[in-house]
Structures are given as structure tokens and as C-alpha cells.
PDB file of N, CA and C in Angstrom:
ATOM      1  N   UNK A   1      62.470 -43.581 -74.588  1.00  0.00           N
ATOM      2  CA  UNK A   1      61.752 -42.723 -73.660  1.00  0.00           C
ATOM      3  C   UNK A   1      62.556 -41.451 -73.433  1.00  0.00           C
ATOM      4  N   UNK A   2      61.658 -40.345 -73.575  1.00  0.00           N
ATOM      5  CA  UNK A   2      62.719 -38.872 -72.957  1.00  0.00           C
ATOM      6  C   UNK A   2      61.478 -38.039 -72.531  1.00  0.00           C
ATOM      7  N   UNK A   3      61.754 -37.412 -71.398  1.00  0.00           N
ATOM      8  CA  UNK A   3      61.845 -36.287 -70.449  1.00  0.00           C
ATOM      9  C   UNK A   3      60.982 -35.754 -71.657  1.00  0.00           C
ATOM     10  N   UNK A   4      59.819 -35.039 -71.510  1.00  0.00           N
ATOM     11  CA  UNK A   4      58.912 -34.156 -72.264  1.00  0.00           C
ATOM     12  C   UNK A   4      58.289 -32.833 -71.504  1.00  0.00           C
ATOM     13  N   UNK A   5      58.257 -31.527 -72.024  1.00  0.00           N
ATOM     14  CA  UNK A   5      57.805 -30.480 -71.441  1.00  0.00           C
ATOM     15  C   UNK A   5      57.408 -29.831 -73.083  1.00  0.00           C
ATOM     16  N   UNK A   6      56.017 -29.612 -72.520  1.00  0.00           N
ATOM     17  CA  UNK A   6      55.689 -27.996 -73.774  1.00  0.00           C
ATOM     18  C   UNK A   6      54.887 -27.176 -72.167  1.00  0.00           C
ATOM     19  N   UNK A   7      55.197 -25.940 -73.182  1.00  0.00           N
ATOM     20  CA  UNK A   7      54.564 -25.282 -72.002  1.00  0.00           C
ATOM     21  C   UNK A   7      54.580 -23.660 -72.894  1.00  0.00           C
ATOM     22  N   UNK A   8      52.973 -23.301 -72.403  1.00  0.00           N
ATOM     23  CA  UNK A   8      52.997 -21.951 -73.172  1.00  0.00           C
ATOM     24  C   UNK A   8      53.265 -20.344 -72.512  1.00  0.00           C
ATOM     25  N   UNK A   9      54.081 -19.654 -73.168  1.00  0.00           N
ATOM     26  CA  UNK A   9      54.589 -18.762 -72.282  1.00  0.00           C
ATOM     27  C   UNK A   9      53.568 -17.166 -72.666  1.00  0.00           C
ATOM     28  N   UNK A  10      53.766 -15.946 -72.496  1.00  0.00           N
ATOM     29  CA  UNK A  10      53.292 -15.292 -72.764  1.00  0.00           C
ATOM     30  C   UNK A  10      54.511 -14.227 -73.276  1.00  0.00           C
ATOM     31  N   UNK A  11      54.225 -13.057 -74.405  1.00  0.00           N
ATOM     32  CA  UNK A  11      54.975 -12.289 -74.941  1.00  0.00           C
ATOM     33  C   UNK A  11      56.383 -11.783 -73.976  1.00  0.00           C
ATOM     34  N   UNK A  12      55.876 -11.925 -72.393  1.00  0.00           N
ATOM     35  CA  UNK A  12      56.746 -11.224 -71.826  1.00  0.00           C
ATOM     36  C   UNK A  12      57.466 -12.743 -70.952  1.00  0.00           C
ATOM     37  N   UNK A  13      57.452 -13.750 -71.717  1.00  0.00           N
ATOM     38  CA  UNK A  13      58.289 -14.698 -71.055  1.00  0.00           C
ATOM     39  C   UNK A  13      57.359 -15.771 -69.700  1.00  0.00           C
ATOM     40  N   UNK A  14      56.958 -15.081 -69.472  1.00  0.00           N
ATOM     41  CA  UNK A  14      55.977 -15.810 -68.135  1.00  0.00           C
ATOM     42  C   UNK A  14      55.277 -17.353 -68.560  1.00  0.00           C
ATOM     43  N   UNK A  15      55.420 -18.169 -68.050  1.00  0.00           N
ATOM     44  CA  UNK A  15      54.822 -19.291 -67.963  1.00  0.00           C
ATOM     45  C   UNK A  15      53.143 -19.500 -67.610  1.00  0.00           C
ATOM     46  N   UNK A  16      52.517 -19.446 -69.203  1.00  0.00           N
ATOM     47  CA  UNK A  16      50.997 -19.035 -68.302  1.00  0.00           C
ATOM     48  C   UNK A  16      50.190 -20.500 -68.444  1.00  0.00           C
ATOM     49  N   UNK A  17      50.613 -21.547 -68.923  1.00  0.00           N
ATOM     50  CA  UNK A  17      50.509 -23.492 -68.142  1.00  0.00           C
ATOM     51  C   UNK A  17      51.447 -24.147 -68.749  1.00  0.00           C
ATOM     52  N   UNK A  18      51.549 -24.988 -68.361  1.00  0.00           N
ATOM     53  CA  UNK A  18      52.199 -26.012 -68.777  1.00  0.00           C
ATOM     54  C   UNK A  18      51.014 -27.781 -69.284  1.00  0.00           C
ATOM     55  N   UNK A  19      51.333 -28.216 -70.366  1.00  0.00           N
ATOM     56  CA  UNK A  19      50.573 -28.985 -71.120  1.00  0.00           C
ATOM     57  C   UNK A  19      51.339 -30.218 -70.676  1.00  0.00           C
ATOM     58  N   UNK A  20      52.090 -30.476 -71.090  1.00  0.00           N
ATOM     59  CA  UNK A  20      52.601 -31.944 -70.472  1.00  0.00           C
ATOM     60  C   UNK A  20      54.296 -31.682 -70.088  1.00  0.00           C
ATOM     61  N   UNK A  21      54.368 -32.539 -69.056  1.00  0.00           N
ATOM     62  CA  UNK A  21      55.664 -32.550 -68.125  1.00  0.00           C
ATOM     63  C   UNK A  21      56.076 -33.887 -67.621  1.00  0.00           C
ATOM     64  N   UNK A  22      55.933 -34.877 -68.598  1.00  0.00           N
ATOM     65  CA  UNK A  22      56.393 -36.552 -68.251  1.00  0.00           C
ATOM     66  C   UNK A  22      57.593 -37.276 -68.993  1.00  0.00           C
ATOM     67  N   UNK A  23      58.120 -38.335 -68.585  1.00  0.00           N
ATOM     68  CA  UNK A  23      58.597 -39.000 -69.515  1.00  0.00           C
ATOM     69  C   UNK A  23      57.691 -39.687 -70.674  1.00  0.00           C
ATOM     70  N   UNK A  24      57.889 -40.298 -71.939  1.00  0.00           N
ATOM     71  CA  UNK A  24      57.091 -40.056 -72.958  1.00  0.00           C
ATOM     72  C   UNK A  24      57.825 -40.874 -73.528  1.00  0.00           C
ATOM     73  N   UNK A  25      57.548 -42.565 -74.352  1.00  0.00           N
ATOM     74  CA  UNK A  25      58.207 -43.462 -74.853  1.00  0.00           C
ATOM     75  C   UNK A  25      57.768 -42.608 -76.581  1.00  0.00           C
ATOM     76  N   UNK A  26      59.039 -42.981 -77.659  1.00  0.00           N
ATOM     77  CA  UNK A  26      58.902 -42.543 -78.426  1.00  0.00           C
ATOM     78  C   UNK A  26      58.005 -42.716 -79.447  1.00  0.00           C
ATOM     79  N   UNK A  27      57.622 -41.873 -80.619  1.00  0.00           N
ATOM     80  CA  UNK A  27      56.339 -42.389 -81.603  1.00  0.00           C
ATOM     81  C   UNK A  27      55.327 -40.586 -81.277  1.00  0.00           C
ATOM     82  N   UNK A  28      54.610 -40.875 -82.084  1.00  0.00           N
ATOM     83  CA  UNK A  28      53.548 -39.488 -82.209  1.00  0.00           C
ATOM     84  C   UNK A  28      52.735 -39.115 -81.095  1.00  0.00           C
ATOM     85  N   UNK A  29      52.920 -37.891 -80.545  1.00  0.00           N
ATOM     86  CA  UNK A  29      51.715 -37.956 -79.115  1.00  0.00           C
ATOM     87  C   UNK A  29      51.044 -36.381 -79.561  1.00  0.00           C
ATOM     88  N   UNK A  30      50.271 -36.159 -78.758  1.00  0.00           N
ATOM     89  CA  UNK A  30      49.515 -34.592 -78.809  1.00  0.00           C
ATOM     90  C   UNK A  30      48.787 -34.136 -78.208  1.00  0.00           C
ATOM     91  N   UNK A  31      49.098 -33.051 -77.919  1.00  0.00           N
ATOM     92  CA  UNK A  31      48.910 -31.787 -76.746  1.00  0.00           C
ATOM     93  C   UNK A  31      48.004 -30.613 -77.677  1.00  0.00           C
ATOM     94  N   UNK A  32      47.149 -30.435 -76.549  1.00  0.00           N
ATOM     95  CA  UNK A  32      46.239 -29.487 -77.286  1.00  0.00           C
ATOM     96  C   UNK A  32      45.805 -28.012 -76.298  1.00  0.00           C
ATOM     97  N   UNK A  33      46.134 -27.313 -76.212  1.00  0.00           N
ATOM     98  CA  UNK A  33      45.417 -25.637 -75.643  1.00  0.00           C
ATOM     99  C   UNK A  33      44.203 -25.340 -75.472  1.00  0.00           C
ATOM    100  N   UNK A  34      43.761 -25.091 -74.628  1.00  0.00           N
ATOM    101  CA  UNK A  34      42.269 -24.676 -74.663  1.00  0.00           C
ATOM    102  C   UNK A  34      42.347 -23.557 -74.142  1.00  0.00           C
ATOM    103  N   UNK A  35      43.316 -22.390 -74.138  1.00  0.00           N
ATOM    104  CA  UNK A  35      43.570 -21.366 -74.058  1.00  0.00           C
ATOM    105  C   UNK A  35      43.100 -20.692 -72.598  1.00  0.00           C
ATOM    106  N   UNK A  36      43.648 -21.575 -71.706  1.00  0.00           N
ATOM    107  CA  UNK A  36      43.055 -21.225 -70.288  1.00  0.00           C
ATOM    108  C   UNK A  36      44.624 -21.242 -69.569  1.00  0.00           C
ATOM    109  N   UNK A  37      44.754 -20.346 -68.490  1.00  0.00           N
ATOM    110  CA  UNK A  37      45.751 -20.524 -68.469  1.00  0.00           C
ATOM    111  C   UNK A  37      45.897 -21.737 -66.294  1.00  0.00           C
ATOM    112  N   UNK A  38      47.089 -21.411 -65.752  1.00  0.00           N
ATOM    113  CA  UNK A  38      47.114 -22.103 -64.667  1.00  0.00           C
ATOM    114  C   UNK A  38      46.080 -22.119 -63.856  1.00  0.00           C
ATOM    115  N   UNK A  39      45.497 -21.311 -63.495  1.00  0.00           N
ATOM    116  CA  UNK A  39      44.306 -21.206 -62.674  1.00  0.00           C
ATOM    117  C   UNK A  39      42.786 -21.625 -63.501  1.00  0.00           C
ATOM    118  N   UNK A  40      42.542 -21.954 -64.599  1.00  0.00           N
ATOM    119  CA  UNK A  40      41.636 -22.198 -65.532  1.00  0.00           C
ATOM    120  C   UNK A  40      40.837 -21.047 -65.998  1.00  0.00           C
ATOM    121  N   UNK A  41      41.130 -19.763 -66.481  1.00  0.00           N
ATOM    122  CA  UNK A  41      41.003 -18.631 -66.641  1.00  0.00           C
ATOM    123  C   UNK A  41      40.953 -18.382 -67.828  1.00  0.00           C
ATOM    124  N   UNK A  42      40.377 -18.028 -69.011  1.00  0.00           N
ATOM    125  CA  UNK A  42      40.597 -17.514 -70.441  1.00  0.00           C
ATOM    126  C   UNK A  42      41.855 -16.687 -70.437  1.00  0.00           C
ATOM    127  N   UNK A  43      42.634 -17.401 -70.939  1.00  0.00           N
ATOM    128  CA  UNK A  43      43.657 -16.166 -71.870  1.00  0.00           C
ATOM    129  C   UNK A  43      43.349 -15.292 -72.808  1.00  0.00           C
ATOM    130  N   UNK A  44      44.078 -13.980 -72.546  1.00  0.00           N
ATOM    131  CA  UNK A  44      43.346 -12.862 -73.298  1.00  0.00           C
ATOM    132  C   UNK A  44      43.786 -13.516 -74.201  1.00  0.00           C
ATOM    133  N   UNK A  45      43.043 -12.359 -75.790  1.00  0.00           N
ATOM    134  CA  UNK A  45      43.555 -12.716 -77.298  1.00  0.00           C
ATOM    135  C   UNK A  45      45.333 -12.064 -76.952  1.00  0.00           C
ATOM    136  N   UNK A  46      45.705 -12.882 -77.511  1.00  0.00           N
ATOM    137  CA  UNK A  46      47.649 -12.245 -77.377  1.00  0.00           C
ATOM    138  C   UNK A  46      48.005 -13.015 -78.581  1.00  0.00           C
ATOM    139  N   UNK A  47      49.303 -12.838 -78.308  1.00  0.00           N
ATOM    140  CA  UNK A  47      50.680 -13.440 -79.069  1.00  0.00           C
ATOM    141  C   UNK A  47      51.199 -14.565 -77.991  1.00  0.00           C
ATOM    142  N   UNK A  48      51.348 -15.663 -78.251  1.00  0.00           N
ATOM    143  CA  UNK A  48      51.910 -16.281 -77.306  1.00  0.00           C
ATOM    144  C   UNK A  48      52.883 -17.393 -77.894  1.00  0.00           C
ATOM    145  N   UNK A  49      53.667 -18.067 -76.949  1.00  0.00           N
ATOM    146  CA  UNK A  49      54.696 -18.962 -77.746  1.00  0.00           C
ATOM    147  C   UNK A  49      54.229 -20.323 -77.125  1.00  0.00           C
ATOM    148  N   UNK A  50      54.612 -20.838 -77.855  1.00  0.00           N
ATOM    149  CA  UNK A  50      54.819 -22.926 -77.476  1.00  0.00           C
ATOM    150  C   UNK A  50      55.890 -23.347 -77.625  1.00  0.00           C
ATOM    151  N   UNK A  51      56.457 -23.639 -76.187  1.00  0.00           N
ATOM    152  CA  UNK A  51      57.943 -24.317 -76.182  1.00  0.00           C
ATOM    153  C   UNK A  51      58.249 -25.818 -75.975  1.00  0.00           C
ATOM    154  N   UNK A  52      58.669 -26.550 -76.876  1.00  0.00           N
ATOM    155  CA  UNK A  52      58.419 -27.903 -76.774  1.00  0.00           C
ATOM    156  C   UNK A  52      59.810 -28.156 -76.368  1.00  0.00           C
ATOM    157  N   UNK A  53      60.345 -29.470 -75.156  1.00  0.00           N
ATOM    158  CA  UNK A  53      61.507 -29.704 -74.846  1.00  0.00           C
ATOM    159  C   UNK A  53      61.372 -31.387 -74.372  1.00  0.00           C
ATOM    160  N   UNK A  54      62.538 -31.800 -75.308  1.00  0.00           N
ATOM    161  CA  UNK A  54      62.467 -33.439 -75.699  1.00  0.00           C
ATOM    162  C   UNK A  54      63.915 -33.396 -75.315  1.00  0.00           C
ATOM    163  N   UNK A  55      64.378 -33.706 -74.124  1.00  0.00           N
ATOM    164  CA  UNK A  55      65.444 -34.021 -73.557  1.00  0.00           C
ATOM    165  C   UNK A  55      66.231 -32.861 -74.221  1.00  0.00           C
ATOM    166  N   UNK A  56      67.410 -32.751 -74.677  1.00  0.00           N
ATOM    167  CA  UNK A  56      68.160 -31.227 -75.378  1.00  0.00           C
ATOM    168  C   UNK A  56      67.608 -31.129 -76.597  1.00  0.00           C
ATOM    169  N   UNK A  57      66.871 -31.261 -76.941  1.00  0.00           N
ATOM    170  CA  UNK A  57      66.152 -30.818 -78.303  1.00  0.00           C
ATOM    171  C   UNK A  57      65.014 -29.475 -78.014  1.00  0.00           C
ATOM    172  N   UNK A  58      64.900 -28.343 -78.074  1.00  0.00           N
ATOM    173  CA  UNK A  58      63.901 -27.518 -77.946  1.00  0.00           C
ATOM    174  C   UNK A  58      63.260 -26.661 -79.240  1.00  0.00           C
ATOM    175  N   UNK A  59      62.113 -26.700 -79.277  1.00  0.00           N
ATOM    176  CA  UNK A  59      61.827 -25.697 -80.564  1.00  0.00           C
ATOM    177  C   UNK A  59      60.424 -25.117 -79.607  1.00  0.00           C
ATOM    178  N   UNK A  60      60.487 -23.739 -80.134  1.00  0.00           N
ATOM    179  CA  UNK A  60      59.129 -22.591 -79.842  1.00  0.00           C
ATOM    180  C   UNK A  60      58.473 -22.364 -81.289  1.00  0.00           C
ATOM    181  N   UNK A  61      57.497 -21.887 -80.682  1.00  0.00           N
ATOM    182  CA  UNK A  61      56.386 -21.492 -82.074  1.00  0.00           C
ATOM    183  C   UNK A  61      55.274 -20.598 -81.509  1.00  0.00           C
ATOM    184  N   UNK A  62      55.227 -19.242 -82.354  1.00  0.00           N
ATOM    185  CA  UNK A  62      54.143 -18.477 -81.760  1.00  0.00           C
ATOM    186  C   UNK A  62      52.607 -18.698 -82.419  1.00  0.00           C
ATOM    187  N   UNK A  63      52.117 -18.740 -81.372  1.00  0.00           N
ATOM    188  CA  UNK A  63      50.707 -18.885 -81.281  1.00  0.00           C
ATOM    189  C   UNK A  63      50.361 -17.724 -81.539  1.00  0.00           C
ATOM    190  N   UNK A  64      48.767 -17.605 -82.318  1.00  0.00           N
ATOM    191  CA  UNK A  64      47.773 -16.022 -81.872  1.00  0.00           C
ATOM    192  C   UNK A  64      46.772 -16.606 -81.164  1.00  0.00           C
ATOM    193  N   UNK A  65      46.094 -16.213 -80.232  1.00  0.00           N
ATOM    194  CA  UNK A  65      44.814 -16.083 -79.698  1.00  0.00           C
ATOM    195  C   UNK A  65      44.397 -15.141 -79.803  1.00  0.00           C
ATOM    196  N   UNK A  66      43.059 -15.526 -80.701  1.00  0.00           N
ATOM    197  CA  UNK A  66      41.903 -14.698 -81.193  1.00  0.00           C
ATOM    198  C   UNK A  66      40.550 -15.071 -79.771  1.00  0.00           C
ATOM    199  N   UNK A  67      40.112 -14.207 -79.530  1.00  0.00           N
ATOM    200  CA  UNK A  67      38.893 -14.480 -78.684  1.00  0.00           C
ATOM    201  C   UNK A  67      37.559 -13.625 -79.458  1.00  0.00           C
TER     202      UNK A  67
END
């Protein structure tokens, strides 16, 4: 089991939701975007990142949103 956070940020760093924030026993799981952000709002089309964090393990990955 470890501590799990992805959470998608926007070009300028800002936290615009967070997707999952639990502990998480190990094996395949998945998180999916529906491109809305904290308040349930369409995110504009941007550049955005996905930061995944598995106890000290972290990797990002940029997203595009096309609208």
C-alpha cells in the first residue's frame, strides 16, 4: 500500500483538481480527466501537466486540451 496523489496542474503551476488522493494497495488502478476543473467548470483548451506521486516516486506528463 502507498500514499497516492495525481493531480492536474495548469502551465502556470496552479492546481486546477486533483483526481485521486488515497492510500492505494499495489497492482494497476486508473484515473481519468474529464477536463473540468475544482469547481466542475470546463477547462479551457491549454497545455496542462499530470503529476503522479506514489510515496517518493513522482513523474509529470503534459497533457493538450483540445475543446
Amino acid at each position: 500500500k502507498s500514499h497516492v496523489t495525481m493531480r492536474i496542474y495548469d502551465v502556470s503551476g496552479r492546481s486546477i483538481r486533483t483526481l485521486v488522493n488515497k492510500i492505494l494497495p499495489g497492482g494497476k488502478h486508473q484515473a481519468m480527466w474529464d477536463g473540468k476543473d475544482k469547481a466542475g467548470r470546463n477547462a479551457a483548451s491549454n497545455i496542462y501537466f499530470c503529476r503522479l506521486q506514489i510515496g517518493s516516486f513522482t513523474s509529470t506528463e503534459r497533457l493538450i486540451l483540445l475543446r
